[in-house]
C-alpha atoms as a PDB file:
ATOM      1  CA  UNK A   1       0.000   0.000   0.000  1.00  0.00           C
ATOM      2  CA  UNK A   2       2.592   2.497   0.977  1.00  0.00           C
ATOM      3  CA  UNK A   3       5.179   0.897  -0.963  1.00  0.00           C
ATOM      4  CA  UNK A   4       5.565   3.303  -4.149  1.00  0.00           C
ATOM      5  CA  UNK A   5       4.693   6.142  -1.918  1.00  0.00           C
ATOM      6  CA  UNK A   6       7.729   5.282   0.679  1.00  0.00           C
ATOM      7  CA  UNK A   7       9.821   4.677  -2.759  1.00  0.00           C
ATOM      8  CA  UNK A   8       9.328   8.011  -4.546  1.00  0.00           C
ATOM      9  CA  UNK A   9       9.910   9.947  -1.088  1.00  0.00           C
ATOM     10  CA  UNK A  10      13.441   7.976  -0.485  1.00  0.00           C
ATOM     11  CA  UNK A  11      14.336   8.555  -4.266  1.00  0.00           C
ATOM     12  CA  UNK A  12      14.202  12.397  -4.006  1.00  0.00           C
ATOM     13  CA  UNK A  13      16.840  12.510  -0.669  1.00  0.00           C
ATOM     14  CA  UNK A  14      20.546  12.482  -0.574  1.00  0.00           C
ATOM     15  CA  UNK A  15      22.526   9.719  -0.556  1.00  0.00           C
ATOM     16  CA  UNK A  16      23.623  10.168   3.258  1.00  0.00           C
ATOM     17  CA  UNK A  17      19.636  10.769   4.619  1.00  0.00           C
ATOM     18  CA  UNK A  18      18.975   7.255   2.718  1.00  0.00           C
ATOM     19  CA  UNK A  19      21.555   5.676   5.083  1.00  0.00           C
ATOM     20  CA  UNK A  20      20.333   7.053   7.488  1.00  0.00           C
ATOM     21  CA  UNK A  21      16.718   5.564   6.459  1.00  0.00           C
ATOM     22  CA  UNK A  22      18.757   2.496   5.760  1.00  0.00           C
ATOM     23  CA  UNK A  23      20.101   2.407   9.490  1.00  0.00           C
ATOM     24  CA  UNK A  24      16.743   2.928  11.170  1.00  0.00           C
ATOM     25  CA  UNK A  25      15.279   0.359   9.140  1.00  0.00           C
ATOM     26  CA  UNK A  26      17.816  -2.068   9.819  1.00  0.00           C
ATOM     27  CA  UNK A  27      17.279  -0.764  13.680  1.00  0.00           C
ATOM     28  CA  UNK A  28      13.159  -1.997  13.796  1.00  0.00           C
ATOM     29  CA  UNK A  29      13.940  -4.873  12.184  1.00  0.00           C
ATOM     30  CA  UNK A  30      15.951  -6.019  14.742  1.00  0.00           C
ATOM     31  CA  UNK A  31      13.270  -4.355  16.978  1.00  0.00           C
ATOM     32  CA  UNK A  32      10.106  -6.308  15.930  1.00  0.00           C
ATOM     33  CA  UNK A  33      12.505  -9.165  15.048  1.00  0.00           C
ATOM     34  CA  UNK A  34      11.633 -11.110  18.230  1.00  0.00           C
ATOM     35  CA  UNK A  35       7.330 -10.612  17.431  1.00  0.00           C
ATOM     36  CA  UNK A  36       5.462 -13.728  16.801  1.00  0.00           C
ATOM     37  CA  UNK A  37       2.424 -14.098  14.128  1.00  0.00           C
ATOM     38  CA  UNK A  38       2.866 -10.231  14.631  1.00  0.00           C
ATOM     39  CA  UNK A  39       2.530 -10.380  18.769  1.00  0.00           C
ATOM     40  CA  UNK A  40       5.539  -9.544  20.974  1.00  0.00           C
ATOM     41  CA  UNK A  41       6.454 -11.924  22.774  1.00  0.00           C
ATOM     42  CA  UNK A  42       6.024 -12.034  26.743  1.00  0.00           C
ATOM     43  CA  UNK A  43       9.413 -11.761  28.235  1.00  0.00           C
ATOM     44  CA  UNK A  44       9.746 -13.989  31.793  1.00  0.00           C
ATOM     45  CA  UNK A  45      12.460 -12.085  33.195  1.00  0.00           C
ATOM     46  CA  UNK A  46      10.725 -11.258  36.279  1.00  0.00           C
ATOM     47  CA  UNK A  47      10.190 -14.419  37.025  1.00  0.00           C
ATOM     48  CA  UNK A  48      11.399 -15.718  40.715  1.00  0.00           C
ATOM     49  CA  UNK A  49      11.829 -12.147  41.847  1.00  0.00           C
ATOM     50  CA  UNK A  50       9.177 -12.289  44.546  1.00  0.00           C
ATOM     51  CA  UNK A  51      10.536 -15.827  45.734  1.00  0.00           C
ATOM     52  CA  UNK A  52      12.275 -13.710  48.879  1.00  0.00           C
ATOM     53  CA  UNK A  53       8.524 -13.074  50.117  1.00  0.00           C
ATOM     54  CA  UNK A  54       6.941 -16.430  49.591  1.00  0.00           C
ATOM     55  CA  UNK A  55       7.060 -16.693  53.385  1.00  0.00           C
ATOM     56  CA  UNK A  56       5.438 -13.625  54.022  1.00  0.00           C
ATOM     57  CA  UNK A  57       2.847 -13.239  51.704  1.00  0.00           C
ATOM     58  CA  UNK A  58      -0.090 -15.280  49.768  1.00  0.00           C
ATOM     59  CA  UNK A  59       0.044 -14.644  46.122  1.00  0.00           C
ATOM     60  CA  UNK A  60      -3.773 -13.263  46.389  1.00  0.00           C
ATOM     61  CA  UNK A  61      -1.767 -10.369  49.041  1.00  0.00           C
ATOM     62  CA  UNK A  62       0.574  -9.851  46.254  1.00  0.00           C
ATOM     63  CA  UNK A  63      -1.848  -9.397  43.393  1.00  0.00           C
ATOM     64  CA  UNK A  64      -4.046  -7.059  45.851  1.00  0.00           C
ATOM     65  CA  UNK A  65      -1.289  -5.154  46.715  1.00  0.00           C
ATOM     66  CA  UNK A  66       0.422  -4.635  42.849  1.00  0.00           C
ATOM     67  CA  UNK A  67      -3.169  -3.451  42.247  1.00  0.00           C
ATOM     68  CA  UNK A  68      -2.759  -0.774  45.007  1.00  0.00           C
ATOM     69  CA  UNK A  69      -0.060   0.234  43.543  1.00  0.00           C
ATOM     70  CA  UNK A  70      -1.908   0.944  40.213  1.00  0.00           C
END
């Protein structure tokens, strides 16, 4: 759809701006690289970093208190 559009626009610029273009395309590719079926996907890396309070607290007194927090 915006193909010939995005073509004719790049065609009229210098040579360094389409570099630059070049470089920030490369830069969302690697970006979006990691979506799935066009999703994100969910990172884990929080994962275990409540483990300290698993004495202390029920998870129900976790989730009411992250929603406090809100």
């Amino acid at each position: 759809m915006f193909d010939n559009e995005i073509e004719v626009k790049i065609k009229e610029l210098p040579d360094d701006v389409k570099r630059e273009i070049l470089d920030y395309i490369e830069f969302l590719q690697k970006k979006y690289k990691k979506a799935v079926n066009g999703k994100r996907k969910f990172k884990f890396n929080w994962e275990g970093a409540l483990e300290r309070l698993r004495d202390r607290f029920t998870s129900v007194e976790l989730q009411h208190k992250a929603s406090d927090l809100r």
